[in-house]
Protein backbone atom coordinates (compact mmCIF):
# COMPACT_ATOMS: atom_id res chain seq x y z
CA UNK A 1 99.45 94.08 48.26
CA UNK A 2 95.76 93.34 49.03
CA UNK A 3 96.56 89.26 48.26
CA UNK A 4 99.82 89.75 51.17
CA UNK A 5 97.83 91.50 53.48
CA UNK A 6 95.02 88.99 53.83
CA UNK A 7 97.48 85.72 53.65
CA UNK A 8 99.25 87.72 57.11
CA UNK A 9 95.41 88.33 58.49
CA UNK A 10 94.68 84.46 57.81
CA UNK A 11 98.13 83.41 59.20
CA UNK A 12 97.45 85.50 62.67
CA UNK A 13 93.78 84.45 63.00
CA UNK A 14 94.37 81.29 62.25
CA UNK A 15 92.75 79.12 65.27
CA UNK A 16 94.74 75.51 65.90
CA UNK A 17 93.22 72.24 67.30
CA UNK A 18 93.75 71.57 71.02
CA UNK A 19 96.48 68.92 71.33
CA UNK A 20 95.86 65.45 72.98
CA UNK A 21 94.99 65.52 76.27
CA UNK A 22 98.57 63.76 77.20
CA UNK A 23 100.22 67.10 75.34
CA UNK A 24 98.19 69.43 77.12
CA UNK A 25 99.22 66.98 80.88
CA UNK A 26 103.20 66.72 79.13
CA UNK A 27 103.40 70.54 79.47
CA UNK A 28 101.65 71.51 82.67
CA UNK A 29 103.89 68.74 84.14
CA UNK A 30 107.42 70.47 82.01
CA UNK A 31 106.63 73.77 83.52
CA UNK A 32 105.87 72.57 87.14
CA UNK A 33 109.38 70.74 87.08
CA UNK A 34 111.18 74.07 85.29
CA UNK A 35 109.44 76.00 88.37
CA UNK A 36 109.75 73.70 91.24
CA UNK A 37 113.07 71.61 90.01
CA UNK A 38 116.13 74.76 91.58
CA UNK A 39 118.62 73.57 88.50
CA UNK A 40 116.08 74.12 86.20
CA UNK A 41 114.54 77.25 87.86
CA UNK A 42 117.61 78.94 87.84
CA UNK A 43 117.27 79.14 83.99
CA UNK A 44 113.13 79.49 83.49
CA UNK A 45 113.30 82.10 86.12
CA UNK A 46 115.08 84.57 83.76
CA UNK A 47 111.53 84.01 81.87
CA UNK A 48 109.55 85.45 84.90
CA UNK A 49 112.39 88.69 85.16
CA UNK A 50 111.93 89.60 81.54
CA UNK A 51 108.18 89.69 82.08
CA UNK A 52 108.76 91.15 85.68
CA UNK A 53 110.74 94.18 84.07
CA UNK A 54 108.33 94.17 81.07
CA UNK A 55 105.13 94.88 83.42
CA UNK A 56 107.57 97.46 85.06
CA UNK A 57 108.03 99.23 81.95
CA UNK A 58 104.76 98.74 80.24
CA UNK A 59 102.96 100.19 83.52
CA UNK A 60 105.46 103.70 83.43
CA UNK A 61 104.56 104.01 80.36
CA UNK A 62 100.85 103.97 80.60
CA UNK A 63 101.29 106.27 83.40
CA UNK A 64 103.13 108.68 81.52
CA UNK A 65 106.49 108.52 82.93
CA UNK A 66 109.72 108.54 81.09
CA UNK A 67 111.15 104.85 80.61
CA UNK A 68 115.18 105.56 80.33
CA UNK A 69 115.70 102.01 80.23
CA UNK A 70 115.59 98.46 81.49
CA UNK A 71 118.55 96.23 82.35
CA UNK A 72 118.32 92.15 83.20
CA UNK A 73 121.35 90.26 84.87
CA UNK A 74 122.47 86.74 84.98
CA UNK A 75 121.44 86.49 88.37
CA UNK A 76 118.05 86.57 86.93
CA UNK A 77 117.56 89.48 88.60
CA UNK A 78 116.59 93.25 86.85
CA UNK A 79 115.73 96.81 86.85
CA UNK A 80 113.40 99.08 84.83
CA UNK A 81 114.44 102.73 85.40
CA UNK A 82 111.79 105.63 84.93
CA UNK A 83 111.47 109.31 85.14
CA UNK A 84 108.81 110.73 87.04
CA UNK A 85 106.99 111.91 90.44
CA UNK A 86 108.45 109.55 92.92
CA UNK A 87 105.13 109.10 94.89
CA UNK A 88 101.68 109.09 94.07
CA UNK A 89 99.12 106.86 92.02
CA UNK A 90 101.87 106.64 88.96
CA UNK A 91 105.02 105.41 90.78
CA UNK A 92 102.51 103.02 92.80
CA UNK A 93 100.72 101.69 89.55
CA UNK A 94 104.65 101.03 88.44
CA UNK A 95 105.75 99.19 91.12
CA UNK A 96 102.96 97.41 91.70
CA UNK A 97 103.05 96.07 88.35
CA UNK A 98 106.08 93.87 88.47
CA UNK A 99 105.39 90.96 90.61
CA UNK A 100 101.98 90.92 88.86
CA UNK A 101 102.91 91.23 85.38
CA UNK A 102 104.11 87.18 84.75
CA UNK A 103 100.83 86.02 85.98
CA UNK A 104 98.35 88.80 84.05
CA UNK A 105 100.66 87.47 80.77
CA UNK A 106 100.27 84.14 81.40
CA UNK A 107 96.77 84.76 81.57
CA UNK A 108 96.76 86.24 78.68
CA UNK A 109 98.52 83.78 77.23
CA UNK A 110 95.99 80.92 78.65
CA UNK A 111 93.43 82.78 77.27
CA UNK A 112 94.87 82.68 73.64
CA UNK A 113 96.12 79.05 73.84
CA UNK A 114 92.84 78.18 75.03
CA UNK A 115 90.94 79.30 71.81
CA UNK A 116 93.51 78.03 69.61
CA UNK A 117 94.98 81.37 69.14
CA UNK A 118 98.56 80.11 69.00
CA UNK A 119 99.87 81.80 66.16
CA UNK A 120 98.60 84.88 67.43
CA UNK A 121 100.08 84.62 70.37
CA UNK A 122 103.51 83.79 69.13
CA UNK A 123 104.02 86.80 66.98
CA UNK A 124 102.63 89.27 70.06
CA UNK A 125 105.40 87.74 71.80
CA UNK A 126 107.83 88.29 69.42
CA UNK A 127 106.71 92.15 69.09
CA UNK A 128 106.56 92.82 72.53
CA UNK A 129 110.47 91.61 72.64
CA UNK A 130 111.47 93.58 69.77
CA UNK A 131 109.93 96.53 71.55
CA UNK A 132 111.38 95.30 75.06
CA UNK A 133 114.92 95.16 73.54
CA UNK A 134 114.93 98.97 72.33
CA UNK A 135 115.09 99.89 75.85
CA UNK A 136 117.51 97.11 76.82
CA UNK A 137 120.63 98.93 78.55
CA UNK A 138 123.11 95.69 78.99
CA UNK A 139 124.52 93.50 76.99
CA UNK A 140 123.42 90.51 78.91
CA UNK A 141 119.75 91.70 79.04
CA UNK A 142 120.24 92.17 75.54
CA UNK A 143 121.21 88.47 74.36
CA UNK A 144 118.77 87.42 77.07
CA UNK A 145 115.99 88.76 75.26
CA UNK A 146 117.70 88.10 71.65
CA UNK A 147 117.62 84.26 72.71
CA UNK A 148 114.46 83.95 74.13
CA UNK A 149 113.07 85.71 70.63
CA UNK A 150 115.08 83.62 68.33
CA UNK A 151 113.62 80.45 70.03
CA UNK A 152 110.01 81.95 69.73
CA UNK A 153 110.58 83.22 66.04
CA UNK A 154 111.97 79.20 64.85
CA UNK A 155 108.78 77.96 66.54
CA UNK A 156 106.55 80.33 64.79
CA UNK A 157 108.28 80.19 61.26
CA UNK A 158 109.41 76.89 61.02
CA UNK A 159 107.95 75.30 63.86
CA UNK A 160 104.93 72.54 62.87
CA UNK A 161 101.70 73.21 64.21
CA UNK A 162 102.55 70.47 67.01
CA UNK A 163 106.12 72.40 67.98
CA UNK A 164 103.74 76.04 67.83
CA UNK A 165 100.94 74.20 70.55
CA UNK A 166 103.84 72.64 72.81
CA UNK A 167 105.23 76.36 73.00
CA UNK A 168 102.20 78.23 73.64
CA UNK A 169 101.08 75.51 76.71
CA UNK A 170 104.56 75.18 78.30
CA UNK A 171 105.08 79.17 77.93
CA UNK A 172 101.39 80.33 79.29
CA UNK A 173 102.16 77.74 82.22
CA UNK A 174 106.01 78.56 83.05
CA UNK A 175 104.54 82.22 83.51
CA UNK A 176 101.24 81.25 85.38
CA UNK A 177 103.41 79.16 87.70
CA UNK A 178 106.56 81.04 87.87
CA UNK A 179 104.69 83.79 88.45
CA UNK A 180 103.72 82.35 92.09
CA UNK A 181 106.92 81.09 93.18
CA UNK A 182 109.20 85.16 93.19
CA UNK A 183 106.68 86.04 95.80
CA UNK A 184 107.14 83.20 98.11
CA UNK A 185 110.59 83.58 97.48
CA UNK A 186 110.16 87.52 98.59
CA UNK A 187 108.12 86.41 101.72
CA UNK A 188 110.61 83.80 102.90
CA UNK A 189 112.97 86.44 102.12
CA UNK A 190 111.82 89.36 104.27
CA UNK A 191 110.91 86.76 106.97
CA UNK A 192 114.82 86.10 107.15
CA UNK A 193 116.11 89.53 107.51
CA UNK A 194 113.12 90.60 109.74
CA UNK A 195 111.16 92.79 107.08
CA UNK A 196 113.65 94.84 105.91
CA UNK A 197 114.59 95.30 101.99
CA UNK A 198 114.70 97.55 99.00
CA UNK A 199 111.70 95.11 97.05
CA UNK A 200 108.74 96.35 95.09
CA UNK A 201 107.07 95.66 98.43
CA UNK A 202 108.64 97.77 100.92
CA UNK A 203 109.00 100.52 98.21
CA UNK A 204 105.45 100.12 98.29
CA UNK A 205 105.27 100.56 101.17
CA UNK A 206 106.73 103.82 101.65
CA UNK A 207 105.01 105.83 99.03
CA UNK A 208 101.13 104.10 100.48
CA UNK A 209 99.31 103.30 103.55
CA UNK A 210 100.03 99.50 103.25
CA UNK A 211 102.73 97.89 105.21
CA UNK A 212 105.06 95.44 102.59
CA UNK A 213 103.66 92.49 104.12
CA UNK A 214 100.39 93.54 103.19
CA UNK A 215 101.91 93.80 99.02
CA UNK A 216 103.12 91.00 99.73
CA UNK A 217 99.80 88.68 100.63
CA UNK A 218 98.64 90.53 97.91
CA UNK A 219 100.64 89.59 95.51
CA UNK A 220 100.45 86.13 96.51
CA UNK A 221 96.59 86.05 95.94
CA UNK A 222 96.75 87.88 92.82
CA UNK A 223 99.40 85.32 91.63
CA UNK A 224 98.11 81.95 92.97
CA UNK A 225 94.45 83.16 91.56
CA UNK A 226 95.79 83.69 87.77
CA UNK A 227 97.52 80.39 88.02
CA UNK A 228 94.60 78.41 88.98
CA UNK A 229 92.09 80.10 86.29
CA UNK A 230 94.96 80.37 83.83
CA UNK A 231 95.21 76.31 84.24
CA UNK A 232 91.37 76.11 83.82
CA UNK A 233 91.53 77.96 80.61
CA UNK A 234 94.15 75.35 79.51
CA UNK A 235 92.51 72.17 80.46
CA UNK A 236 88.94 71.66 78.52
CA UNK A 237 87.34 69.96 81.85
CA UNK A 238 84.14 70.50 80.14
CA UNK A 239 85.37 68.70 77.31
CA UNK A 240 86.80 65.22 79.18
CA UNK A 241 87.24 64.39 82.80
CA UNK A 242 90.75 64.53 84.44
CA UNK A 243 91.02 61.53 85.86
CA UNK A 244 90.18 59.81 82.55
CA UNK A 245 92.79 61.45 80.28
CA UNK A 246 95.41 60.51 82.92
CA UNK A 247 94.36 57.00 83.56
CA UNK A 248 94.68 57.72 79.26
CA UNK A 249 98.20 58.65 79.33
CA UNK A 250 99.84 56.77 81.48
């Protein structure tokens, strides 16, 4: 039992090499397109919702409200429903936590990459989706989150240590980016229909002294922030200069 227990510690601490510099461009470039590219966003987005709902969920229940359950839709939309005081620090915490949840993962996720922690970060992944799926209430949210752990679990069991790197850059940057682009989508969206809405924002709104717009440039900052240090934890720019490595790759 001892011998199993320290081949799983050696498999989880385990600390890869950083890829090629054209790797490490490959990705950043994947998830930009997956973000930016609406065919291809309509499909990474779902990414973003399951973290979304996830930081929606975590954030309940580390404010000691009842999590009933969590539902995602095709529309790549969801909704995390909780039991509790429907004002005050704990429903604000809650809501607040959704639009910021993609980017705080992603940076945690850059952080881990970063320090060749890629293994590690894989199997967190995978337990924070078997955990995430116990308070699935739909089937679609259900085979969302079944997928998107069946495609993590291949790359961490049978994936080479090449497949496991591509993973851990393209996921930590889909999140850091498409983390940014739901709240300009929000903003453009309450700038259409004059500042009315049922979003985290204007619920935040209504249960604190700051108008939604106000959430709103806050999220932005908070998201746009954890992109751009998230990418600097990715890229060693003490290690070689950008404008080499692409001058490298191409």
């Amino acid at each position: 039992m001892e011998e199993i227990l320290d081949t799983v510690i050696d498999h989880l601490t385990r600390i890869q090499q950083a890829p090629p510099a054209g790797v490490m461009l490959a990705c950043l470039a994947a998830a930009a397109a997956m973000v930016l590219y609406t065919p291809l966003w309509r499909w990474s987005r779902a990414l973003v919702t399951i973290a979304h709902e996830g930081g929606h969920a975590l954030m309940a229940v580390l404010m000691r409200r009842r999590l009933t359950g969590i539902r995602l839709h095709a529309d790549t939309s969801g909704l995390t429903f909780s039991r509790g005081k429907p004002t005050g620090f704990g429903a604000a915490m809650t809501l607040l936590a959704g639009y910021i949840a993609p980017a705080a993962l992603g940076l945690g996720a850059a952080a881990l990459t970063g320090a060749g922690r890629i293994v590690a970060l894989l199997w967190i992944t995978l337990v924070a989706l078997a955990i995430m799926l116990v308070f699935i209430r739909n089937w679609y949210g259900a085979l969302a989150l079944l997928a998107v752990g069946a495609g993590v679990f291949l790359a961490t069991w049978y994936g080479t240590a090449i497949v496991q790197t591509v993973a851990a850059y393209l996921g930590a940057w889909l999140l850091l980016f498409g983390s940014v682009k739901p709240v300009l989508e929000l903003a453009g969206r309450r700038r259409r229909r004059g500042g009315s809405g049922a979003s985290d924002a204007d619920q935040l709104a209504g249960i604190t002294p700051l108008p939604a717009g106000a959430w709103v440039f806050l999220f932005s900052l908070a998201t746009i922030a954890a992109a751009a240090y998230g990418t600097w934890l990715l890229l060693p720019f003490e290690d070689w200069d950008l404008f080499s490595a692409l001058a490298a790759s191409s």
